[in-house]
N, C-alpha and C. Protein backbone atom coordinates (compact mmCIF):
# COMPACT_ATOMS: atom_id res chain seq x y z
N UNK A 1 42.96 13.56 15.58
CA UNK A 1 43.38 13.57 14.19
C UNK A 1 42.68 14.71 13.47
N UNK A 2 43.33 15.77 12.63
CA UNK A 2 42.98 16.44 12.20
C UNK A 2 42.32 16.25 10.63
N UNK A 3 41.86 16.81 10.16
CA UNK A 3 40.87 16.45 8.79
C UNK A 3 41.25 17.04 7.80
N UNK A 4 41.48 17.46 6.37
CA UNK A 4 41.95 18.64 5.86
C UNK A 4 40.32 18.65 5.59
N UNK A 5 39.68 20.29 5.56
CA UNK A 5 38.81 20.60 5.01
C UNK A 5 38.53 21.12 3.42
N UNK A 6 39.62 20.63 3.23
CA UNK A 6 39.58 20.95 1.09
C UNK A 6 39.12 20.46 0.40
N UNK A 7 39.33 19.20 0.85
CA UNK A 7 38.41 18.01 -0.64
C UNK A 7 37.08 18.17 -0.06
N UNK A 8 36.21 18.75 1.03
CA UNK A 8 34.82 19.01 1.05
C UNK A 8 34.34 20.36 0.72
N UNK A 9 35.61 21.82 1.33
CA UNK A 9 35.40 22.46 0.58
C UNK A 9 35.38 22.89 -0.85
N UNK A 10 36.18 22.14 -1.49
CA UNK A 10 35.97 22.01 -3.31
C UNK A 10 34.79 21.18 -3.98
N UNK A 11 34.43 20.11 -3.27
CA UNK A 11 33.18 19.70 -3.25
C UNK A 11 31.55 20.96 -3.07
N UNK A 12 31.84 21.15 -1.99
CA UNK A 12 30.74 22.19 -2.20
C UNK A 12 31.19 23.29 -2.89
N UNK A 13 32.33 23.56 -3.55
CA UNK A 13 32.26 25.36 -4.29
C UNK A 13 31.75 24.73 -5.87
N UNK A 14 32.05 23.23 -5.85
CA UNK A 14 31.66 22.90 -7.33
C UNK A 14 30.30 22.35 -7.57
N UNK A 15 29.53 21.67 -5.98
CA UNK A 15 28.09 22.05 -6.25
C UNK A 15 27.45 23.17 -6.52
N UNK A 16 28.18 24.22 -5.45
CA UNK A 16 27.22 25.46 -6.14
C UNK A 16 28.04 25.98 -7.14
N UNK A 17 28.93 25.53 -8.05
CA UNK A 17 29.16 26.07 -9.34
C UNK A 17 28.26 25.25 -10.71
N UNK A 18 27.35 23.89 -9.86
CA UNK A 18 26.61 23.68 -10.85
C UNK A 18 25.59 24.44 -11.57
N UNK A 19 24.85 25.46 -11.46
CA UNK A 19 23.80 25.93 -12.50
C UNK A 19 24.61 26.55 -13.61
N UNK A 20 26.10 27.61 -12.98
CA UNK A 20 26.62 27.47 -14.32
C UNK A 20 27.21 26.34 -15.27
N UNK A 21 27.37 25.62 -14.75
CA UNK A 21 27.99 24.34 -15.43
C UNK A 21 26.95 23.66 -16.45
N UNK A 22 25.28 23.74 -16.02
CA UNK A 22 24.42 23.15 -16.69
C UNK A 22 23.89 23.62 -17.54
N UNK A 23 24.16 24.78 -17.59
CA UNK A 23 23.32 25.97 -18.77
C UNK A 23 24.01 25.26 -20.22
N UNK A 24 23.16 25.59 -21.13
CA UNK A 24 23.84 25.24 -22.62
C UNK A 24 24.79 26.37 -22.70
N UNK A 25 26.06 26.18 -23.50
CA UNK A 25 27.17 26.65 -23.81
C UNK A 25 26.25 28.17 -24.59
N UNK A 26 26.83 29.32 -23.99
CA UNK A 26 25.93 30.58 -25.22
C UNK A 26 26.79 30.53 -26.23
N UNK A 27 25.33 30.97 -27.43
CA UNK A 27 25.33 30.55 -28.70
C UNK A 27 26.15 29.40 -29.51
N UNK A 28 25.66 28.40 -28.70
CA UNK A 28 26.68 27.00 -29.23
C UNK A 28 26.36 27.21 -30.86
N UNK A 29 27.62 26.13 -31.07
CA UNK A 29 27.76 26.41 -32.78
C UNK A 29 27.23 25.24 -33.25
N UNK A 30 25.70 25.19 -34.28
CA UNK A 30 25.56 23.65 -34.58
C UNK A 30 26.93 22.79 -34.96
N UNK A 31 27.32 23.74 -35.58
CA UNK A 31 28.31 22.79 -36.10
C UNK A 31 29.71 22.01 -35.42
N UNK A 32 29.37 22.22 -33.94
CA UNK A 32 30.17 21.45 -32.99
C UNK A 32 29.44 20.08 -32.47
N UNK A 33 27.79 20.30 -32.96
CA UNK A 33 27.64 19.35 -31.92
C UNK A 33 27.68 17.97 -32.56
N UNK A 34 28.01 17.59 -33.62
CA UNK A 34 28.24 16.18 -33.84
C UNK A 34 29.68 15.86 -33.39
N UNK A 35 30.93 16.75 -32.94
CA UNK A 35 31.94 16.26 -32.31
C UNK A 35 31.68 16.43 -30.64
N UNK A 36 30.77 17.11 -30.09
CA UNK A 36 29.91 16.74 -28.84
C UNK A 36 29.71 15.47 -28.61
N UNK A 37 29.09 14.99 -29.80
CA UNK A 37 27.66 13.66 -29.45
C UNK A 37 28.85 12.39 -29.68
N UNK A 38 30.04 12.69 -30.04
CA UNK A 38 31.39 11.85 -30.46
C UNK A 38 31.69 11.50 -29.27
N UNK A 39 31.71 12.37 -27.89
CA UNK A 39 32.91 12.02 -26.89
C UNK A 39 31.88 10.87 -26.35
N UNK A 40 32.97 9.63 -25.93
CA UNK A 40 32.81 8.80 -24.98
C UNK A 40 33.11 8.66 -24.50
N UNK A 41 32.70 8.11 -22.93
CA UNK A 41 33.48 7.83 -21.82
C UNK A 41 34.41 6.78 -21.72
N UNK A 42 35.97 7.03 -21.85
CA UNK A 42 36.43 5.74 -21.62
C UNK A 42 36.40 4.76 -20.94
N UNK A 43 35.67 4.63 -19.79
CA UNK A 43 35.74 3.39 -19.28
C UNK A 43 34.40 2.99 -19.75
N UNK A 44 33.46 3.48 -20.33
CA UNK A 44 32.21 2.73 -20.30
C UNK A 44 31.93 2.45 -22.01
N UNK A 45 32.26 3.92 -22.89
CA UNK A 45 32.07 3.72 -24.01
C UNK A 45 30.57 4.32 -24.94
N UNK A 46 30.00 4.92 -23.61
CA UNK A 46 29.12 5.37 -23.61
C UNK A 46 28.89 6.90 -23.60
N UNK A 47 27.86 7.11 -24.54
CA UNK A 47 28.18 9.27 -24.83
C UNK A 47 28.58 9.63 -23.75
N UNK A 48 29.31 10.50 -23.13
CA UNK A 48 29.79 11.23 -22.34
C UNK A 48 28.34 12.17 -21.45
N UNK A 49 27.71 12.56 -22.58
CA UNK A 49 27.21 13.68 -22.00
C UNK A 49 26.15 14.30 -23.13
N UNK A 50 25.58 15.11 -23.06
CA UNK A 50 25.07 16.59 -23.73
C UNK A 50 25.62 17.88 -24.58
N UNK A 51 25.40 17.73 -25.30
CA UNK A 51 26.63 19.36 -25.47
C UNK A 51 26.71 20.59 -24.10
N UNK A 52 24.85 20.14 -23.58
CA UNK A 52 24.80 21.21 -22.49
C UNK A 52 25.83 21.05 -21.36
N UNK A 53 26.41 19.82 -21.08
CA UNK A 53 27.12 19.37 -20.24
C UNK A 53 28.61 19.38 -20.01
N UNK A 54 28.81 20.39 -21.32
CA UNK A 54 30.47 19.85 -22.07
C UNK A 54 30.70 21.90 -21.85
N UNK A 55 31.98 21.86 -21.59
CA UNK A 55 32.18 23.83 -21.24
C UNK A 55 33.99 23.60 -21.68
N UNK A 56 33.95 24.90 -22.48
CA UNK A 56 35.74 25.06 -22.09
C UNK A 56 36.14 25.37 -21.40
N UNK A 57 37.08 24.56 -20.84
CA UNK A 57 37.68 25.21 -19.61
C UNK A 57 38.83 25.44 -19.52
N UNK A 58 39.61 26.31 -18.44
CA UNK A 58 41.09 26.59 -18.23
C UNK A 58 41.54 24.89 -17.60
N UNK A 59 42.78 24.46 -17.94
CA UNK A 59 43.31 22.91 -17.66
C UNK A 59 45.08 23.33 -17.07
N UNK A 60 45.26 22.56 -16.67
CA UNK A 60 46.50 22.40 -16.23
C UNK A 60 46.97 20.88 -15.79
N UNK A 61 48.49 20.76 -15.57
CA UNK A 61 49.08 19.39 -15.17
C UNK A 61 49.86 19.83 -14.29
N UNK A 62 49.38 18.87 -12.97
CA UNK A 62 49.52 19.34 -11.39
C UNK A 62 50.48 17.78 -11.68
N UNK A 63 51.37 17.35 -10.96
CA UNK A 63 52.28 16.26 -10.81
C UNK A 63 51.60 14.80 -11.62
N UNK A 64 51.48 15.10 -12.99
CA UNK A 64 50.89 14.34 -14.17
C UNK A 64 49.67 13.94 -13.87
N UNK A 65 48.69 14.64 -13.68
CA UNK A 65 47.60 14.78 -13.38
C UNK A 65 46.92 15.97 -13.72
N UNK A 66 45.80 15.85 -14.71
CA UNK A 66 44.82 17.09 -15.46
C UNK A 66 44.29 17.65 -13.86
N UNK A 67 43.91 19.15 -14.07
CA UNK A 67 43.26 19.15 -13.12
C UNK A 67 42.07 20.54 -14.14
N UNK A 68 41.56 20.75 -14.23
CA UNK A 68 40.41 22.04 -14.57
C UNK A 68 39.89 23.01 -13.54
N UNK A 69 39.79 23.76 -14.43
CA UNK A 69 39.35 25.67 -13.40
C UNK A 69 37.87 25.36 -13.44
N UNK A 70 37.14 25.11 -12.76
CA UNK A 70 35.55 25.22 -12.61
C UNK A 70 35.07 26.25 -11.32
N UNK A 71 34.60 27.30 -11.39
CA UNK A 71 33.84 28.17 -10.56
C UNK A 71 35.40 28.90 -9.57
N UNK A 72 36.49 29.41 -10.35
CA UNK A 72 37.38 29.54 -9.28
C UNK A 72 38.44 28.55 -8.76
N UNK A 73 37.88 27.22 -8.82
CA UNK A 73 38.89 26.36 -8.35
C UNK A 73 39.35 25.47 -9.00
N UNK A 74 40.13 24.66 -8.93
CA UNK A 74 41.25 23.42 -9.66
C UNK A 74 40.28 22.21 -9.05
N UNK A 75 39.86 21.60 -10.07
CA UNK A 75 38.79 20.20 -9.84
C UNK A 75 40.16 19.25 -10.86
N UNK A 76 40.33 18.29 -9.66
CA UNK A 76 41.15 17.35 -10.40
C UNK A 76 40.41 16.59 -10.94
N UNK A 77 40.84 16.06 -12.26
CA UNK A 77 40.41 15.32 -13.32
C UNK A 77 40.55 13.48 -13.46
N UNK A 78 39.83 12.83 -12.62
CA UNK A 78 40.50 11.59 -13.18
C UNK A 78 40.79 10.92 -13.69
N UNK A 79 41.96 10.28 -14.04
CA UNK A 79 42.46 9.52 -14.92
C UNK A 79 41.78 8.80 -16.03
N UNK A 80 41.04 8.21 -15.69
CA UNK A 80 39.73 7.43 -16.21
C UNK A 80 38.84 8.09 -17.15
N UNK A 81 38.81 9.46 -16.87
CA UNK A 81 38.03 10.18 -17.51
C UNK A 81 38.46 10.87 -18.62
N UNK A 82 39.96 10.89 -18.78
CA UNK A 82 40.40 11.48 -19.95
C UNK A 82 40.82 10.56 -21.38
N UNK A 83 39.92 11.53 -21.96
CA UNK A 83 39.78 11.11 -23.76
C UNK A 83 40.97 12.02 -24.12
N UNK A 84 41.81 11.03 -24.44
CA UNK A 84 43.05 11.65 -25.76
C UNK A 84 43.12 11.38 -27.11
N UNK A 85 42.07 12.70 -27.42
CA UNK A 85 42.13 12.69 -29.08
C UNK A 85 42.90 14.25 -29.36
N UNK A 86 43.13 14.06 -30.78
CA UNK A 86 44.10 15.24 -31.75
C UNK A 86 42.93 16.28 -32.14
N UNK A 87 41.70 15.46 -32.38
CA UNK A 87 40.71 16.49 -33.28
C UNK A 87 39.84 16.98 -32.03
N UNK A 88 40.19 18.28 -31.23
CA UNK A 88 40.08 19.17 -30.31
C UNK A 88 38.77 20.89 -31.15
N UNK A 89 38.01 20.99 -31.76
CA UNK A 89 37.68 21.74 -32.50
C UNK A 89 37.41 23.09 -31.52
N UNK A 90 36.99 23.20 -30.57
CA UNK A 90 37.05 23.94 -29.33
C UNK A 90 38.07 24.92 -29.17
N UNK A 91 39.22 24.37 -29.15
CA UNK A 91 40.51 25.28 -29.43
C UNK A 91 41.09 25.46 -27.87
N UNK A 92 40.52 24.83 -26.75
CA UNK A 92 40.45 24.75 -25.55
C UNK A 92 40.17 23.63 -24.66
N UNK A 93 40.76 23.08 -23.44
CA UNK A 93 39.81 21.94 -22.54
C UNK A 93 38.53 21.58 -22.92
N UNK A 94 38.12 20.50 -22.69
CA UNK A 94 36.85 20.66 -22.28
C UNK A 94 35.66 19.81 -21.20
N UNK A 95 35.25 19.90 -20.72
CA UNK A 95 34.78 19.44 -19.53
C UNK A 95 33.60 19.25 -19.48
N UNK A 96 33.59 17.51 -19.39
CA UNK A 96 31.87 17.73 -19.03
C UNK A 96 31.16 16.62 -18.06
N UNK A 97 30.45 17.69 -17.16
CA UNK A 97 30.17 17.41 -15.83
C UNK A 97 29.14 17.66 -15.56
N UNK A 98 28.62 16.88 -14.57
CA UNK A 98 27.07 17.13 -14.11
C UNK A 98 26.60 16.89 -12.48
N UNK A 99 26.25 17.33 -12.00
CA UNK A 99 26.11 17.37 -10.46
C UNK A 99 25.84 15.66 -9.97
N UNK A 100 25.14 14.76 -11.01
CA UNK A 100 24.69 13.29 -10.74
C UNK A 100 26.36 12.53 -10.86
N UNK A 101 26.43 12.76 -11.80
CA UNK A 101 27.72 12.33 -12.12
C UNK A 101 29.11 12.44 -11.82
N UNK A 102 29.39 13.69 -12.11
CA UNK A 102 30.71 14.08 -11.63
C UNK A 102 31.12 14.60 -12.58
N UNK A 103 32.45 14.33 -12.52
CA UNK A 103 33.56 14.39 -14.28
C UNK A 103 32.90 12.93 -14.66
N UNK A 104 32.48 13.54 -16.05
CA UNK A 104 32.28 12.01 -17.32
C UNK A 104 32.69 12.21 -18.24
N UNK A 105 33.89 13.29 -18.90
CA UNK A 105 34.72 12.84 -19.75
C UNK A 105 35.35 14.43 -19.62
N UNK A 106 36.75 13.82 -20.12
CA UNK A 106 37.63 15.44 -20.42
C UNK A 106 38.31 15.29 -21.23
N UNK A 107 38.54 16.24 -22.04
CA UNK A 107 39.74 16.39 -23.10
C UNK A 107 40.52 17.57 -23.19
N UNK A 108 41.83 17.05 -22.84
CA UNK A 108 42.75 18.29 -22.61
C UNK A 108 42.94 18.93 -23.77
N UNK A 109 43.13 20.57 -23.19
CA UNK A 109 43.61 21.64 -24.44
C UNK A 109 44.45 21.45 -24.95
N UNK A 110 45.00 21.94 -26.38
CA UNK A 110 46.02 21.72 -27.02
C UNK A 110 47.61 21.92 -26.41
N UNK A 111 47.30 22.27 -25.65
CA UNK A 111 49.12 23.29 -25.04
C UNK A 111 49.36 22.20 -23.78
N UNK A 112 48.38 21.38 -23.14
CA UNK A 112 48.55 20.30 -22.10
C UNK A 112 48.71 18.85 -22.43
């Protein structure tokens, strides 16, 4: 039986795309981060994350399914993890992830 080697190779291109992923956003804008400290995780209800943890990203919808551009590649998004709100201030995806965690919350760009 053969294996596909993708879901381990996207696994490791998005571990080592973690140090960029963890850096604080350059020159974050104070004035984003109280809609930062807003996102919760839907299934838990609990902050999402950090602002350091949260990045815009390129998004797309692969057969009704988010998926995000992280380090080069399409990291599918799960279901679970997406927050659908209107008030988007970013102007873009946004993603926020952490090597412990995974995806812990996303919110699609305006055009997805």
């Amino acid at each position: 039986m053969i294996r596909s080697s993708l879901p381990r190779s996207l696994l490791v291109l998005v571990l080592c795309s973690q140090p960029a992923l963890s850096k604080p956003p350059p020159e974050p804008s104070p004035g984003l981060s109280p809609w930062f400290q807003s996102l919760a995780d839907p299934e838990t209800t609990l902050s999402c994350c950090e602002e350091a943890d949260c990045h815009a990203v390129e998004d797309r919808v692969v057969r009704g399914h988010y998926e995000a551009l992280v380090g080069g590649a399409w990291l599918p998004v799960p279901e679970r993890k997406v927050i659908r709100r209107i008030d988007n201030p970013v102007g873009r995806a946004v993603l926020c992830w952490s090597p412990s965690f995974g995806v812990m919350c996303f919110v699609p760009g305006p055009a997805a």
